[in-house]
N, C-alpha and C. Protein backbone atom coordinates (compact mmCIF):
# COMPACT_ATOMS: atom_id res chain seq x y z
N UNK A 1 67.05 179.17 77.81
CA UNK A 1 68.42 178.84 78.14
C UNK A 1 68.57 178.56 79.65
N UNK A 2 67.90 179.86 80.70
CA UNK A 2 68.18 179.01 81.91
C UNK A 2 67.49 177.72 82.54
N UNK A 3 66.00 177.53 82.01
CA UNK A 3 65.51 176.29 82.10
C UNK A 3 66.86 175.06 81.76
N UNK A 4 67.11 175.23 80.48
CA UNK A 4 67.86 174.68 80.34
C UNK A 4 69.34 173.86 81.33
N UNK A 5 69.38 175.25 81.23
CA UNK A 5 70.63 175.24 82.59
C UNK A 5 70.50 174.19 83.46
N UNK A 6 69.14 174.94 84.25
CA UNK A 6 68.47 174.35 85.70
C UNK A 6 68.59 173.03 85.46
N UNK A 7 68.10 172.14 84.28
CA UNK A 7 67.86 170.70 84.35
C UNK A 7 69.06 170.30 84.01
N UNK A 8 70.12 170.34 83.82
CA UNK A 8 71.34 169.91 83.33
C UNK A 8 72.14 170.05 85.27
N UNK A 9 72.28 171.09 85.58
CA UNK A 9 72.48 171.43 87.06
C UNK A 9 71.71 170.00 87.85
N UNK A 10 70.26 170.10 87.60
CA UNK A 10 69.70 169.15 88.46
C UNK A 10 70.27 167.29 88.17
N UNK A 11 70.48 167.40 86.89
CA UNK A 11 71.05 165.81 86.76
C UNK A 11 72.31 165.33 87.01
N UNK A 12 73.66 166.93 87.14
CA UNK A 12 74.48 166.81 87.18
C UNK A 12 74.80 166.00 88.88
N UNK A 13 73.57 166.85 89.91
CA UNK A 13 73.60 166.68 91.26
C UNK A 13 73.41 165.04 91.84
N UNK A 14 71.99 164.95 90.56
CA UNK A 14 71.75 163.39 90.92
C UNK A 14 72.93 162.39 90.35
N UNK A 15 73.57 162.92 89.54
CA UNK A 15 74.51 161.85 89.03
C UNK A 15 75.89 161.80 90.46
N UNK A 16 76.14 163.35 91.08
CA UNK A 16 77.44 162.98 92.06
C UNK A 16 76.52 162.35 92.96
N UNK A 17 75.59 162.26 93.04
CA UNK A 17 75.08 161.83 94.44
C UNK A 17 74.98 160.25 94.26
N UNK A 18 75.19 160.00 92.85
CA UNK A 18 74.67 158.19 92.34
C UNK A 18 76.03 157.73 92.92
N UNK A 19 77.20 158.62 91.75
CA UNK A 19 78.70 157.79 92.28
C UNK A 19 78.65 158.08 93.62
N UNK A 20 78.39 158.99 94.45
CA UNK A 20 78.88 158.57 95.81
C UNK A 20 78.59 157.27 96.14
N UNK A 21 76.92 157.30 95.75
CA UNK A 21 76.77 155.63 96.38
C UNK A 21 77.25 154.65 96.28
N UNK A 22 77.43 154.64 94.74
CA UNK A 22 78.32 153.47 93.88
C UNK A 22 79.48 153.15 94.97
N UNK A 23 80.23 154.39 95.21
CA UNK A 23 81.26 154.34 95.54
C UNK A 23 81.45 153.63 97.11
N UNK A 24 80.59 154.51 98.11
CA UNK A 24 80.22 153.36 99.23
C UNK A 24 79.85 151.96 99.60
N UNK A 25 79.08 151.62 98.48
CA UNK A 25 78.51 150.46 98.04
C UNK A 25 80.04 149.70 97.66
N UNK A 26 80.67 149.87 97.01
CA UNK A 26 82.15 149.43 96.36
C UNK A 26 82.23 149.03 94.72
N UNK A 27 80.84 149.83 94.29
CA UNK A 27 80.72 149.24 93.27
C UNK A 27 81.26 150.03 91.84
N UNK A 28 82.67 150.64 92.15
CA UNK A 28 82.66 151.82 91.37
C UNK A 28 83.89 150.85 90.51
N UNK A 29 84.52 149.65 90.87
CA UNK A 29 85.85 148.91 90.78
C UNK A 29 85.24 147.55 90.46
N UNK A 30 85.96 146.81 90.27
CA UNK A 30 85.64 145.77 90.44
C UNK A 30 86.16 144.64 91.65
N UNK A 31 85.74 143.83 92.09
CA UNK A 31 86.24 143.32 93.45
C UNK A 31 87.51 142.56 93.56
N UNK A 32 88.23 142.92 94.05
CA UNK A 32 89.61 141.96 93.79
C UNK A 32 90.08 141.15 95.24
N UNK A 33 89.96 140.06 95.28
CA UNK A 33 89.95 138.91 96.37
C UNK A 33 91.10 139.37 97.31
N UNK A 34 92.40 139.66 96.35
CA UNK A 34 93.88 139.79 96.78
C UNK A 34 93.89 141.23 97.34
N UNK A 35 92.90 142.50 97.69
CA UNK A 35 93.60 143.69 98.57
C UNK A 35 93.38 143.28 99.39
N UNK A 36 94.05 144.33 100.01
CA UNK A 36 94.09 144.36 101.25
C UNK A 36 92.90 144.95 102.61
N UNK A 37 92.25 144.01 103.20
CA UNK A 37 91.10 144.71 104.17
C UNK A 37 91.24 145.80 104.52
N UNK A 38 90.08 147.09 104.17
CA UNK A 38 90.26 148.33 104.51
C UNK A 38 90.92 148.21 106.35
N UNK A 39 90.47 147.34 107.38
CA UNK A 39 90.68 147.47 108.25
C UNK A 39 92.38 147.17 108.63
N UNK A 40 92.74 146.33 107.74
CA UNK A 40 94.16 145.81 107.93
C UNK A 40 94.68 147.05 107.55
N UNK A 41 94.53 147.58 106.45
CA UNK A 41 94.86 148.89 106.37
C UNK A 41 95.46 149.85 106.65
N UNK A 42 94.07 150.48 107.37
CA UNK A 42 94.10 151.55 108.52
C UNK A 42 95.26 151.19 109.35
N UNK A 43 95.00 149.68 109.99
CA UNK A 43 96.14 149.46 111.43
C UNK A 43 97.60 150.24 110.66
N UNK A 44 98.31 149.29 109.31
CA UNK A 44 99.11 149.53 109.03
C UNK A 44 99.57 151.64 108.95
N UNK A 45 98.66 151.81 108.10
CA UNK A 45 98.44 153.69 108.18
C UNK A 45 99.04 153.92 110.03
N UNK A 46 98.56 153.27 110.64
CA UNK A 46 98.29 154.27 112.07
C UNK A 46 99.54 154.07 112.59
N UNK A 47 99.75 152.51 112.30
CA UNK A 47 101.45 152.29 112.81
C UNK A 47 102.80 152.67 112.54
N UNK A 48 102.54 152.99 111.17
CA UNK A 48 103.10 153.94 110.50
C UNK A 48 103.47 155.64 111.10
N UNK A 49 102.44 156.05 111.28
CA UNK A 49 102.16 157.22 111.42
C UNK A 49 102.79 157.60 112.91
N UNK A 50 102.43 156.47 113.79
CA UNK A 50 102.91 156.59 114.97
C UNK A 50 104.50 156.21 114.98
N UNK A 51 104.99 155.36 114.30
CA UNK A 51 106.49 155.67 114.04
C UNK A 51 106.83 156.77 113.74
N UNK A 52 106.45 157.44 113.04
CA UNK A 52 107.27 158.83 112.34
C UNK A 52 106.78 159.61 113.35
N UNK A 53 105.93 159.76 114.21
CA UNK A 53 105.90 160.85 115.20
C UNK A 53 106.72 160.12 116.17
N UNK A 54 107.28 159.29 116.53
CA UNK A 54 107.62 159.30 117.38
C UNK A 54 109.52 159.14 117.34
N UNK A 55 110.12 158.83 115.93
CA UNK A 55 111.13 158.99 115.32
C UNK A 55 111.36 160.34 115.02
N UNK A 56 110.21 161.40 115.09
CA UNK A 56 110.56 162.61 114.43
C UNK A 56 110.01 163.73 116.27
N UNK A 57 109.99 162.86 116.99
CA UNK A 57 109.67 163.71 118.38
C UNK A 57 110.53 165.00 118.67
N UNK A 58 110.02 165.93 119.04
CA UNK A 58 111.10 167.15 119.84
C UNK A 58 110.08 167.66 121.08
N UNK A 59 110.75 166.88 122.07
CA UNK A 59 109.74 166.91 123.02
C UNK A 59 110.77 167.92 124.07
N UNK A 60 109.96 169.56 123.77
CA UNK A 60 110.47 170.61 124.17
C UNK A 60 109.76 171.09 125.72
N UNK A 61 108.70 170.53 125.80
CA UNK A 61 108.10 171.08 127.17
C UNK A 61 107.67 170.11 128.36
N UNK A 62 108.81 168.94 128.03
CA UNK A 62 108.81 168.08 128.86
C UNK A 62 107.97 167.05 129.55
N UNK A 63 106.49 166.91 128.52
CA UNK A 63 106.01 165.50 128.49
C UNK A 63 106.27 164.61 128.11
N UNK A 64 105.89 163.37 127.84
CA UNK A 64 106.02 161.95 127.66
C UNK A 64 106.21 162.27 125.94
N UNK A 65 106.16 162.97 125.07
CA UNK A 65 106.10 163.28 123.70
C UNK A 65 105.03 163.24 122.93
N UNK A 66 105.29 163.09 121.50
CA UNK A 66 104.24 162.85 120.95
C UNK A 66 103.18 161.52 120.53
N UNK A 67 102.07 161.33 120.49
CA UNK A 67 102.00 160.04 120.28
C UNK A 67 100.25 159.88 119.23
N UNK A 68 100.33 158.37 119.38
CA UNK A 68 98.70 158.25 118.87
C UNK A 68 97.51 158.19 120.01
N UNK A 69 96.39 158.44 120.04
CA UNK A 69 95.54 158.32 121.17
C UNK A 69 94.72 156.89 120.88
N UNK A 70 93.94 156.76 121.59
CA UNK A 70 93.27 155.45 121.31
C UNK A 70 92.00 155.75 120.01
N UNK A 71 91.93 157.03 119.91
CA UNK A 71 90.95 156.96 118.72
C UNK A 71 91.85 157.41 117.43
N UNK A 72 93.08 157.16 117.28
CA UNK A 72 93.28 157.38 116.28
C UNK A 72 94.35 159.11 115.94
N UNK A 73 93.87 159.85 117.36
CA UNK A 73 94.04 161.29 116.85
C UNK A 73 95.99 161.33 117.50
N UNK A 74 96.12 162.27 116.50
CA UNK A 74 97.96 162.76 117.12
C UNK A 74 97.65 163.59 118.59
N UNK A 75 98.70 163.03 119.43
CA UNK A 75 98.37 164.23 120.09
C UNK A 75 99.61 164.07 121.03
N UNK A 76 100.10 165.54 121.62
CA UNK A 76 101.36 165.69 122.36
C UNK A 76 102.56 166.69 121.60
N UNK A 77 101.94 167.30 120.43
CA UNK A 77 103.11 167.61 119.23
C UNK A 77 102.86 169.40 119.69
N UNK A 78 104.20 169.43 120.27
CA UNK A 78 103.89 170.85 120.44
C UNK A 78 105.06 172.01 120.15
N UNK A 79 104.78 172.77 119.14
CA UNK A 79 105.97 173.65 118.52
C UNK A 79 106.15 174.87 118.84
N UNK A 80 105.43 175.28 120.60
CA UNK A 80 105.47 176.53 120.66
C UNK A 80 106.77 177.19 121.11
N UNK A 81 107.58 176.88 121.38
CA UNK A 81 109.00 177.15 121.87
C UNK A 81 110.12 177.18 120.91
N UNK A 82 109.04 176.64 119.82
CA UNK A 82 110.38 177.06 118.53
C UNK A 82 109.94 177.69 117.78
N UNK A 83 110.95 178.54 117.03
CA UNK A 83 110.50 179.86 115.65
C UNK A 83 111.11 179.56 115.05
C-alpha cells in the first residue's frame, strides 16, 4: 500500500510540474488573436491602481502622499496616526 502511495505521490508531482509548464508556455488555452497583451495589461492594472491610491489618499504625516514607484511597488501609504 505505501509503495503504492509513493508512486501515485510521485506522478501526481510530475503532472503539477507539467501544467506549470503548459501553463508558462501558454499552452493550457487556446490562443485568441483578440486579448489583450499581457503587457498592455499590466500598464492598465498599474494605472488603475495608482488612481485609487491616489483618490483614496490620507496624507496624515505630511508628504507628497501616496503613490506608484517606478517598479511598480505602492509606496507613501501610511496609517500610523490613525486607530
Amino acid at each position: 500500500m505505501e509503495t503504492h502511495y509513493q508512486n501515485a505521490k510521485a506522478l501526481i508531482d510530475k503532472l503539477s510540474q507539467s501544467v506549470l509548464a503548459k501553463a508558462f508556455r501558454g499552452e493550457l488555452v487556446p490562443y485568441d488573436p483578440n486579448d489583450v497583451p499581457a503587457e498592455k495589461l499590466w500598464e492598465r492594472i498599474m494605472e488603475e491602481k495608482a488612481k485609487m491610491i491616489m483618490t483614496d489618499s490620507r496624507n496624515l504625516d505630511g508628504d507628497s502622499g501616496p503613490g506608484i514607484s517606478g517598479n511598480g511597488m505602492i509606496v507613501g501609504i501610511c496609517c500610523s496616526n490613525q486607530i
